[in-house]
C-alpha atoms as a PDB file:
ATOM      1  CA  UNK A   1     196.867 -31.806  32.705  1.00  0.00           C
ATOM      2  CA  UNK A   2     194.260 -29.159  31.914  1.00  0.00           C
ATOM      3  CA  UNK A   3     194.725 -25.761  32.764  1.00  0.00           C
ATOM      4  CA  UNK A   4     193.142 -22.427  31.850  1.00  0.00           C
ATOM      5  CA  UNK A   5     194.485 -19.560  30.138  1.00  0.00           C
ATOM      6  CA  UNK A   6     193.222 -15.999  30.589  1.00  0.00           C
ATOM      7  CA  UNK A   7     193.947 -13.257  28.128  1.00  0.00           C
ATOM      8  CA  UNK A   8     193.027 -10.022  28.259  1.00  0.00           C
ATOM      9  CA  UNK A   9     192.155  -8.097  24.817  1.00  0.00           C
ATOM     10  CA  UNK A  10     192.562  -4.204  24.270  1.00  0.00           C
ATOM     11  CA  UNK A  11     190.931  -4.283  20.840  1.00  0.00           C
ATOM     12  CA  UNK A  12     187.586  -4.823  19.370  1.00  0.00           C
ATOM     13  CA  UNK A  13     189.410  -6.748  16.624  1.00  0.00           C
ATOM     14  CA  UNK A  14     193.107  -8.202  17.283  1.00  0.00           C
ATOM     15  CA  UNK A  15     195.282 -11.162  17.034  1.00  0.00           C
ATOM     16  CA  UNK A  16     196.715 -11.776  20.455  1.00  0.00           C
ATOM     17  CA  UNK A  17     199.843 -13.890  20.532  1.00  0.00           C
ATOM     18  CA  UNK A  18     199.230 -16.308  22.931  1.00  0.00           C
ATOM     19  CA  UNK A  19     202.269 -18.719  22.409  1.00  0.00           C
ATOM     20  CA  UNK A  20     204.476 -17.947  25.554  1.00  0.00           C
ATOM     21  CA  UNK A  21     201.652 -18.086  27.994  1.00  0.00           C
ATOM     22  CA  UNK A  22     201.293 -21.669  26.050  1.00  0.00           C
ATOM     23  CA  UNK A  23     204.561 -22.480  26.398  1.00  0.00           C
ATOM     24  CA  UNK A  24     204.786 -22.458  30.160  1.00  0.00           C
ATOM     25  CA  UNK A  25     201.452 -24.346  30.253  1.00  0.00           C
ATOM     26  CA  UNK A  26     203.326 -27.135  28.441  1.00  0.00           C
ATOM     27  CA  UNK A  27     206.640 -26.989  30.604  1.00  0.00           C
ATOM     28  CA  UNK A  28     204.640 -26.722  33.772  1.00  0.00           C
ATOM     29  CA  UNK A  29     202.894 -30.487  32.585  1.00  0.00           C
ATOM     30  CA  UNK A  30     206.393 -31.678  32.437  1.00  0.00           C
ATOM     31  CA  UNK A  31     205.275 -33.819  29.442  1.00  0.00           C
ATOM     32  CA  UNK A  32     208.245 -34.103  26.844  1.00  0.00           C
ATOM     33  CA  UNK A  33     206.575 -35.566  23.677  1.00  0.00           C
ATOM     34  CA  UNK A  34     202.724 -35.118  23.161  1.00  0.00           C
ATOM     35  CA  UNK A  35     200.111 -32.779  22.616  1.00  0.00           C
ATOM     36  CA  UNK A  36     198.587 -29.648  23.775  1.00  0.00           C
ATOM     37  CA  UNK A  37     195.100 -28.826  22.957  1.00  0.00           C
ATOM     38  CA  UNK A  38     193.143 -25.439  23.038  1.00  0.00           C
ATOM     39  CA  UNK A  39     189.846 -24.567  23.527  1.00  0.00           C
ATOM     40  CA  UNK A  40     188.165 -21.267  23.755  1.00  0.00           C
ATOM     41  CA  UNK A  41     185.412 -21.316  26.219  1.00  0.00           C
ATOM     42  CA  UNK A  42     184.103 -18.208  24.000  1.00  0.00           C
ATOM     43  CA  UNK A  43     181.854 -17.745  20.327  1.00  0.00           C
ATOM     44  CA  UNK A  44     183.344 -14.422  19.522  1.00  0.00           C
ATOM     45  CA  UNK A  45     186.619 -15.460  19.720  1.00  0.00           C
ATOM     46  CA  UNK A  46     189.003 -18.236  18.406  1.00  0.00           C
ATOM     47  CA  UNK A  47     192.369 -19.658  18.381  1.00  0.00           C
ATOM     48  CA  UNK A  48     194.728 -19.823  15.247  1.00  0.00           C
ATOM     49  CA  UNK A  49     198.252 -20.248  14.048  1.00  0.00           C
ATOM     50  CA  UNK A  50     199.751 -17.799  11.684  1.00  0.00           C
ATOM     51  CA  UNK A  51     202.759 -15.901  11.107  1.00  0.00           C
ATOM     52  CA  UNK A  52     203.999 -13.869  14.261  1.00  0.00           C
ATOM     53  CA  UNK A  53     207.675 -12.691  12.994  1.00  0.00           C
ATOM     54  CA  UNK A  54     206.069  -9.509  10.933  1.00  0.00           C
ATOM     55  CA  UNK A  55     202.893  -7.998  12.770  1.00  0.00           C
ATOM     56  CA  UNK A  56     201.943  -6.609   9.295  1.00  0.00           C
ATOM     57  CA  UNK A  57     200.352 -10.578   8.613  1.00  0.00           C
ATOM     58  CA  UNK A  58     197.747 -10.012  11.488  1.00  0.00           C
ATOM     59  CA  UNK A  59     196.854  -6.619  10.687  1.00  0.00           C
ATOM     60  CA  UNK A  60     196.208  -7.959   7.616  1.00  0.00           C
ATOM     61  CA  UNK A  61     193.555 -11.053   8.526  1.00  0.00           C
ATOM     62  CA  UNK A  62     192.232  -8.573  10.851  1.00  0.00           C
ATOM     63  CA  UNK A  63     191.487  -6.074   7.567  1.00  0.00           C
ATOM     64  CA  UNK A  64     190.697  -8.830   5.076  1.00  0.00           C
ATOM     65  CA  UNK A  65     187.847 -10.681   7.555  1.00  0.00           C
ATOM     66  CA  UNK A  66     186.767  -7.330   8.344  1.00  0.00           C
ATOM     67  CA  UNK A  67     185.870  -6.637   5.014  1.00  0.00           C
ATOM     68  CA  UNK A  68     184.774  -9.591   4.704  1.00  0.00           C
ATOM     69  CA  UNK A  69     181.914  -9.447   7.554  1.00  0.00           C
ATOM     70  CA  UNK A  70     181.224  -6.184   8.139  1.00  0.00           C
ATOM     71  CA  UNK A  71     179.796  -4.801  11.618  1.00  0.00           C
ATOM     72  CA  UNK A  72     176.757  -4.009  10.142  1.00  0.00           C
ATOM     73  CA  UNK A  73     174.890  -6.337   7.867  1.00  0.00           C
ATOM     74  CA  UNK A  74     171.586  -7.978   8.108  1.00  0.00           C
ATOM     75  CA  UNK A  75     171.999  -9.749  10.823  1.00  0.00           C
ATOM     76  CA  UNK A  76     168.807 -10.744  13.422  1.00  0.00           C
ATOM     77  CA  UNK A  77     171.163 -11.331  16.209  1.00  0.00           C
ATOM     78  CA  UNK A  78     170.213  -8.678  18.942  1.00  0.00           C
ATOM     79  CA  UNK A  79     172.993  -7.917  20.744  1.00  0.00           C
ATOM     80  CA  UNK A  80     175.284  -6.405  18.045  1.00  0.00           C
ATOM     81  CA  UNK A  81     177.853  -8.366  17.249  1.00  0.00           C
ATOM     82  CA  UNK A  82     176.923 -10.772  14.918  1.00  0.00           C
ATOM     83  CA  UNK A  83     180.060 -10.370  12.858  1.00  0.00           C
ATOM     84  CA  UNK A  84     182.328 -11.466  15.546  1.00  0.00           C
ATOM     85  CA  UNK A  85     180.279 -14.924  15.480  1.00  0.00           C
ATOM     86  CA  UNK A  86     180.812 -15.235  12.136  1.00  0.00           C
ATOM     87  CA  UNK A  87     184.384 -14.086  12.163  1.00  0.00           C
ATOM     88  CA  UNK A  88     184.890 -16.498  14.630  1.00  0.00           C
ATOM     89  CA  UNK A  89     184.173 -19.585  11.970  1.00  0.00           C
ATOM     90  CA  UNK A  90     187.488 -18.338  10.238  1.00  0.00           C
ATOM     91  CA  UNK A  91     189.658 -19.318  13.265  1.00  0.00           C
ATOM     92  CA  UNK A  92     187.829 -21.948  14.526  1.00  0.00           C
ATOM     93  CA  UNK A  93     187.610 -22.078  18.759  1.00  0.00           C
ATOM     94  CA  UNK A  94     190.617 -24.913  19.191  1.00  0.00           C
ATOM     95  CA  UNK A  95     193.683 -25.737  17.859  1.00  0.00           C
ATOM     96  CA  UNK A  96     196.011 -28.998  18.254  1.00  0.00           C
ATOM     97  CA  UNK A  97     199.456 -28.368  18.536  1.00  0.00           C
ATOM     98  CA  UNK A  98     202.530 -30.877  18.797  1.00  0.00           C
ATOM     99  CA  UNK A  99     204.647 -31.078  21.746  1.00  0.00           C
ATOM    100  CA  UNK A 100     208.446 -32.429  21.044  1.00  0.00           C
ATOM    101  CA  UNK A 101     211.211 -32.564  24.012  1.00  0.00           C
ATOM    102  CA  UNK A 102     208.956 -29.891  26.274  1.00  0.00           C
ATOM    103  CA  UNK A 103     208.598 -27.344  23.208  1.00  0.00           C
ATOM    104  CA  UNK A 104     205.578 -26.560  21.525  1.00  0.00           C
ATOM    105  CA  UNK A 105     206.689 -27.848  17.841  1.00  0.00           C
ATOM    106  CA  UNK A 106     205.798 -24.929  15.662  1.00  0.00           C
ATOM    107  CA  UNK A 107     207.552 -23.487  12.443  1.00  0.00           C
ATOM    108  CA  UNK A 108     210.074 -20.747  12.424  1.00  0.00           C
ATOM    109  CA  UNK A 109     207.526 -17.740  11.732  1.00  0.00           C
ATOM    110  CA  UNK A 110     204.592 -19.417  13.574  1.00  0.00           C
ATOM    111  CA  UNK A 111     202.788 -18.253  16.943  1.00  0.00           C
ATOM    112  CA  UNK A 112     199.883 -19.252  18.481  1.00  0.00           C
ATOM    113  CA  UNK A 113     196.713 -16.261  18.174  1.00  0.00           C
ATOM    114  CA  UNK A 114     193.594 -15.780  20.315  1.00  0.00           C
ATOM    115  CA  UNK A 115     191.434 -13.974  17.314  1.00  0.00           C
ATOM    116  CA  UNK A 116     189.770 -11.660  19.238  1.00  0.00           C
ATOM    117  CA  UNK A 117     186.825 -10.430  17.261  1.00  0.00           C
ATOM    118  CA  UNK A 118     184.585  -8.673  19.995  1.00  0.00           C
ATOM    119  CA  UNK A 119     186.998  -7.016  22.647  1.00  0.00           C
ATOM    120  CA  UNK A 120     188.111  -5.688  24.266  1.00  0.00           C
ATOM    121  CA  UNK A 121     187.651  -8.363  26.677  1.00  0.00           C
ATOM    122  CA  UNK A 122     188.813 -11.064  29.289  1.00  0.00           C
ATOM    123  CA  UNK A 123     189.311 -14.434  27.823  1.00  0.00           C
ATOM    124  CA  UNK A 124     189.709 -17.779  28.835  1.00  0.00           C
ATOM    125  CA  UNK A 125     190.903 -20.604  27.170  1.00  0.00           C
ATOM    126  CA  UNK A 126     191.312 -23.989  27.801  1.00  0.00           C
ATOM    127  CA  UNK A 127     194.805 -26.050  27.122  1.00  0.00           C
ATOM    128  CA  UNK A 128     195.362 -29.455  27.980  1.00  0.00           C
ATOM    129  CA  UNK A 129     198.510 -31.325  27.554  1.00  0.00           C
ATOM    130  CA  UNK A 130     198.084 -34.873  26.634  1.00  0.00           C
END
């Protein structure tokens, strides 16, 4: 089953916790044991898991990449964000999670993130169950 996931962003730079809208993608497949896979169907954004228990952990990737790649740099890129491309290598734009009896199989602190690095912005992202 593939589906599509839409997420709306109210930052320029945010982790949006994703997991729950996941989560009913995986029970509505009905599939018990398996996989789910995401895909952004975006450059500027991607998807990562990471701590979701203490919202100081995504403030914190948020400050560290964007110290990392700053706004401005010298970038040729016209349209101004440049640094959300790059950001976006961090993340990565899919992630391949484990499915066990109709749960997504994820740690105790973990969540599932849309890194959102040029909002805010509608996003879409693909998740098939497998």
């Amino acid at each position: 089953m593939t589906d599509r996931i839409e997420v709306r962003s109210s930052q320029r730079e945010e982790m949006v916790d994703i997991t729950d809208l996941v989560q009913d993608q995986v029970r509505r497949s009905g599939i018990a044991d398996g996989v789910v896979h995401l895909w952004s169907l975006h450059t500027t954004c991607g998807i990562t898991v990471n701590e979701g228990a203490d919202p100081d952990v995504q403030r914190d990737i948020v400050t560290a990449l964007r110290r990392l790649v700053p706004r401005e740099g010298d970038y040729r890129h016209a349209e101004g964000n440049s640094d959300s491309h790059l950001k976006t290598l961090f993340a990565g734009p899919g992630e391949t999670l484990l499915v066990e009896e109709g749960r997504l199989l994820l740690g105790t602190w973990q969540r599932v993130f849309l890194a959102e690095w040029d909002g805010p912005r509608r996003r879409t992202v693909a998740c098939r169950v497998i």
